[in-house]
N, C-alpha and C. Protein backbone atom coordinates (compact mmCIF):
# COMPACT_ATOMS: atom_id res chain seq x y z
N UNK A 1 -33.14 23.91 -22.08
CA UNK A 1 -33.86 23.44 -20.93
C UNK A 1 -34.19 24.60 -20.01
N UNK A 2 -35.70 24.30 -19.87
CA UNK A 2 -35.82 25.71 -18.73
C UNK A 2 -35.36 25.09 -17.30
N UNK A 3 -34.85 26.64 -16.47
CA UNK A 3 -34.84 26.37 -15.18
C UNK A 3 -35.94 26.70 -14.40
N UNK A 4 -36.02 25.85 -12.78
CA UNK A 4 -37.14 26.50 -12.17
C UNK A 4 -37.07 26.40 -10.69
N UNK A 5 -37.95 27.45 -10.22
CA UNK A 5 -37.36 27.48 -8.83
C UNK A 5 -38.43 26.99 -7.94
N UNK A 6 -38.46 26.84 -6.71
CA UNK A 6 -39.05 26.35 -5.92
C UNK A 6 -39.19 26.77 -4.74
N UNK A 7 -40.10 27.02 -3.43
CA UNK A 7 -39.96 27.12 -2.13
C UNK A 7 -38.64 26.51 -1.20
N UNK A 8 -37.77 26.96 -0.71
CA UNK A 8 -37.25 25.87 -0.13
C UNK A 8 -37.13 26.63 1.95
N UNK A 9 -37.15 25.96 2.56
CA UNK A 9 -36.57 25.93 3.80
C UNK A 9 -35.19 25.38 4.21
N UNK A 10 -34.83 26.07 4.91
CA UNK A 10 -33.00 25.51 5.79
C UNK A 10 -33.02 25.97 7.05
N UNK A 11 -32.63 25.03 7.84
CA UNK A 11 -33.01 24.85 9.59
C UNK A 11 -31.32 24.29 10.22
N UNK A 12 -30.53 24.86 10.91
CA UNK A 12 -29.88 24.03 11.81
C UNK A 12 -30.56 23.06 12.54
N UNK A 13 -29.75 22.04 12.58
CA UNK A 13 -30.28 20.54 13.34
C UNK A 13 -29.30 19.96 13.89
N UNK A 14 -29.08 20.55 15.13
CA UNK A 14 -27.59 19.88 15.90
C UNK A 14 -26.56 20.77 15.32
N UNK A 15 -25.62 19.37 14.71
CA UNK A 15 -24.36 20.05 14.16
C UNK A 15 -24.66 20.52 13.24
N UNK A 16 -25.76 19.88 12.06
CA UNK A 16 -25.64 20.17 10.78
C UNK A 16 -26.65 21.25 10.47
N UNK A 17 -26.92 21.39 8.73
CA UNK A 17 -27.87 22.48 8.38
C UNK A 17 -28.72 21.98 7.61
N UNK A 18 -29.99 22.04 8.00
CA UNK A 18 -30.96 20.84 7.06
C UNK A 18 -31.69 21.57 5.72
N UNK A 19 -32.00 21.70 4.40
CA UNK A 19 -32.46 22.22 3.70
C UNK A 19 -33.52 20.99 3.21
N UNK A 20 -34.46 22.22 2.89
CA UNK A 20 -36.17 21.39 1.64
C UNK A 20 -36.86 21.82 0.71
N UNK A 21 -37.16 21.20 0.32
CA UNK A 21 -37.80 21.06 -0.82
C UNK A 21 -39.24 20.26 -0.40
N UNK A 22 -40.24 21.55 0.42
CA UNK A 22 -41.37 20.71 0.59
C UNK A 22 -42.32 20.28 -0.62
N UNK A 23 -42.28 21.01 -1.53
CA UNK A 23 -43.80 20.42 -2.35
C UNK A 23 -42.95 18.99 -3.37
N UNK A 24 -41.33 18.65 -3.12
CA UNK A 24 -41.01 17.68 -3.83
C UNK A 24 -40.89 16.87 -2.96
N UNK A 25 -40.73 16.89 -1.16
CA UNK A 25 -40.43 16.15 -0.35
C UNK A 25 -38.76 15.56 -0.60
N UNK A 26 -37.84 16.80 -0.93
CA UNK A 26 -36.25 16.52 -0.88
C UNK A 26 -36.08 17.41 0.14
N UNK A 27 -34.80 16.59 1.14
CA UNK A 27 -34.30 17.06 1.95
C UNK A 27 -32.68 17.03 2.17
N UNK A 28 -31.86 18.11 1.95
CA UNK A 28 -30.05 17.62 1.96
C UNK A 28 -29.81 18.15 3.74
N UNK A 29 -28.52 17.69 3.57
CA UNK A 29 -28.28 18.39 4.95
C UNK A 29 -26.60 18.79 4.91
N UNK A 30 -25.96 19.74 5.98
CA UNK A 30 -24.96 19.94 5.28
C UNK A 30 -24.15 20.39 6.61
N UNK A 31 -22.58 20.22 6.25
CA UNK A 31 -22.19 21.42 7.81
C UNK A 31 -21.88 22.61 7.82
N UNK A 32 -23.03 23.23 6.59
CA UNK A 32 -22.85 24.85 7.18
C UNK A 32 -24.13 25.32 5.69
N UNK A 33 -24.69 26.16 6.12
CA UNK A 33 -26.44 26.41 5.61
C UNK A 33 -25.62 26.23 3.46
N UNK A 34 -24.72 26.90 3.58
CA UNK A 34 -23.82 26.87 2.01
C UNK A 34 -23.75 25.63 1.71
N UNK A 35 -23.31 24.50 2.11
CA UNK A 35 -23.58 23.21 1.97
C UNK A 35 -24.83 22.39 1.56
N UNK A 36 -25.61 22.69 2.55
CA UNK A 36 -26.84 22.12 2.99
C UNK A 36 -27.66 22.70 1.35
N UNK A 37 -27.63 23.88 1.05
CA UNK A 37 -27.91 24.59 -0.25
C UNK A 37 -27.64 24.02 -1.71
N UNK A 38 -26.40 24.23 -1.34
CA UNK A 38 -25.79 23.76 -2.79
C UNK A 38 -26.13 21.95 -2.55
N UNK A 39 -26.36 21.04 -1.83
CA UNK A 39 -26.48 19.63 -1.87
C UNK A 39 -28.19 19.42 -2.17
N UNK A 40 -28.79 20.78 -1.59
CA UNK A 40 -30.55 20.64 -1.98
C UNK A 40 -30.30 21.02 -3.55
N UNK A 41 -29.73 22.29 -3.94
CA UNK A 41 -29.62 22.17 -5.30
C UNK A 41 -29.50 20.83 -6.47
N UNK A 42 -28.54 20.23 -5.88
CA UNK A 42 -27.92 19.23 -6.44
C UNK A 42 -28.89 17.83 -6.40
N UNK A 43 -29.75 17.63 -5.25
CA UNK A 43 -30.84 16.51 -5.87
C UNK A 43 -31.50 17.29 -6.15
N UNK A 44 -32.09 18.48 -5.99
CA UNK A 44 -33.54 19.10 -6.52
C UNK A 44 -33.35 19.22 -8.15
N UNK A 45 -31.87 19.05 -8.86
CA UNK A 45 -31.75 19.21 -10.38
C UNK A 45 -31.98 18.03 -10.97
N UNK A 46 -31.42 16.67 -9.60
CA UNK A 46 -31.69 15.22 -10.29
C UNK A 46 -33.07 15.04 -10.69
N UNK A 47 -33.81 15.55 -9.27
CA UNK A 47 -35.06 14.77 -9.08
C UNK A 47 -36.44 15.39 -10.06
N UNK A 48 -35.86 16.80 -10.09
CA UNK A 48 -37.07 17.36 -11.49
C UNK A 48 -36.36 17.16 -12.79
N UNK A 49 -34.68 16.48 -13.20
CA UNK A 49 -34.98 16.15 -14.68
C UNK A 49 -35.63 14.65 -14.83
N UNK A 50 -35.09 13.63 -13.43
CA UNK A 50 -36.31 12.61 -13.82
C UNK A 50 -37.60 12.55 -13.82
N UNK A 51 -37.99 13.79 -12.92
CA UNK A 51 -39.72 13.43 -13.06
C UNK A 51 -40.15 14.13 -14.82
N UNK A 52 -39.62 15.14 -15.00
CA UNK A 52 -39.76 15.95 -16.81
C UNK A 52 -39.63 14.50 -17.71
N UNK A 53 -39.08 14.25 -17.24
CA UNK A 53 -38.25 12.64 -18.47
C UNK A 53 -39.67 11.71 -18.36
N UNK A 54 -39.84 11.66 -17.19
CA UNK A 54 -40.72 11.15 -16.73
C UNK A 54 -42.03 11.05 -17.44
N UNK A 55 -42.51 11.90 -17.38
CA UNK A 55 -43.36 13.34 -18.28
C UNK A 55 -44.32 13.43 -16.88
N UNK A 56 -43.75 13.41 -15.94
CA UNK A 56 -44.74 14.14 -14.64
C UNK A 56 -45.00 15.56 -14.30
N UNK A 57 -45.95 16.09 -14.08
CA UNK A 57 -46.45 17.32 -13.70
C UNK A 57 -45.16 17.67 -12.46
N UNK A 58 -44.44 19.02 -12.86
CA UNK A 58 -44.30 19.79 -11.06
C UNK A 58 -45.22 20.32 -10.49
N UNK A 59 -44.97 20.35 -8.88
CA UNK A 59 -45.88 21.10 -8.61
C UNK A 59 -46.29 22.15 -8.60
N UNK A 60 -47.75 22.54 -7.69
CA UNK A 60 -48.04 24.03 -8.81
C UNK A 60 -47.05 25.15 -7.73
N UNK A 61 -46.16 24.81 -6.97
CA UNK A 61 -45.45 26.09 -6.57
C UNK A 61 -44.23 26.21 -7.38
N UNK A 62 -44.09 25.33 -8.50
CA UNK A 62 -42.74 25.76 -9.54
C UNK A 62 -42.75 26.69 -10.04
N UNK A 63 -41.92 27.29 -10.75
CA UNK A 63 -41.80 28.68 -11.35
C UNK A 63 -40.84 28.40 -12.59
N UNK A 64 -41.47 28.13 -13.48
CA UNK A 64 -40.56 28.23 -14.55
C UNK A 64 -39.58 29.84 -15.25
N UNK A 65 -38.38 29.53 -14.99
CA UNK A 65 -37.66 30.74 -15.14
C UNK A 65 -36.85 30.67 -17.01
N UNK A 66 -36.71 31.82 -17.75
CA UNK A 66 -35.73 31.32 -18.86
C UNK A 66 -34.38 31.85 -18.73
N UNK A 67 -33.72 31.42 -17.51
CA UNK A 67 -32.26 31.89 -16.90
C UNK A 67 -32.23 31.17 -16.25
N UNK A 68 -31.12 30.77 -15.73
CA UNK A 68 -30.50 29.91 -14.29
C UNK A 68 -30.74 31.05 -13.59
N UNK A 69 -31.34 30.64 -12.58
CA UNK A 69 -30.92 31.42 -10.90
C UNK A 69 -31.30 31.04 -9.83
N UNK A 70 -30.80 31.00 -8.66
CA UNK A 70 -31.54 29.94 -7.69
C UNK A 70 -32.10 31.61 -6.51
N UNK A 71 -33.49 31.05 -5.82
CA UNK A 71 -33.64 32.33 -4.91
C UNK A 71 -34.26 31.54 -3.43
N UNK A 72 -33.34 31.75 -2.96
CA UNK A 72 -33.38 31.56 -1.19
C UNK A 72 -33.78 32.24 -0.42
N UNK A 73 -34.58 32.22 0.49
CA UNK A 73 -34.96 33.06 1.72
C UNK A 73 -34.47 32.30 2.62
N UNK A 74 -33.52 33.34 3.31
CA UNK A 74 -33.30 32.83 4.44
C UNK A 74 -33.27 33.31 6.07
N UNK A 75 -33.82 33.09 6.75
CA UNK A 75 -34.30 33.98 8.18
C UNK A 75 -34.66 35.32 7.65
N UNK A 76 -34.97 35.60 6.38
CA UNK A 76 -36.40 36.72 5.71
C UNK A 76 -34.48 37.23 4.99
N UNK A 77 -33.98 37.21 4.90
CA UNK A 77 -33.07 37.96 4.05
C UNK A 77 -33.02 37.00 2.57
N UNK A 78 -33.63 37.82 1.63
CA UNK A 78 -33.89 36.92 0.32
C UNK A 78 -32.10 36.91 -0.80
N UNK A 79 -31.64 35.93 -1.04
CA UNK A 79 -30.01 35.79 -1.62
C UNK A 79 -30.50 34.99 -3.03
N UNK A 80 -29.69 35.96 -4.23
CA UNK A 80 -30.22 35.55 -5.48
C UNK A 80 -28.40 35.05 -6.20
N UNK A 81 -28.24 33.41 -6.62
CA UNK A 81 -26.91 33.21 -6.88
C UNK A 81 -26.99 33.16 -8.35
């Protein structure tokens, strides 16, 4: 199975830390930006193996990768896990 990556944003909101997934419209939230990350990870893996199953198009800002790796920008400092 290929992996793939996506645009994402993460914003404090109050207490918590909000992360997205705009071109899928997923949003996690978390209490601390590491949270908020790893919980966007975690539906963003549900929600593109059901749409593939699916047989739906991603959108065109996906990036099909042939490795796991996730890549975050965050306040411009780019973190590769």
């Amino acid at each position: 199975m290929k992996s793939y990556i996506f645009p994402a944003t993460i914003e404090q909101a109050g207490d918590v830390w909000q992360a997205s997934v705009p071109s899928l419209k997923i949003t996690a939230q978390g209490y601390s930006w590491k949270d908020a990350l790893r919980n966007l990870q975690d539906v963003t893996q549900v929600a593109v193996e059901d749409a593939l199953k699916a047989g739906a198009a991603l959108p065109a800002d996906a990036q099909a990768l042939d490795h796991y790796t996730a890549v975050v920008n965050i306040r411009g400092h780019e973190s590769q896990r």
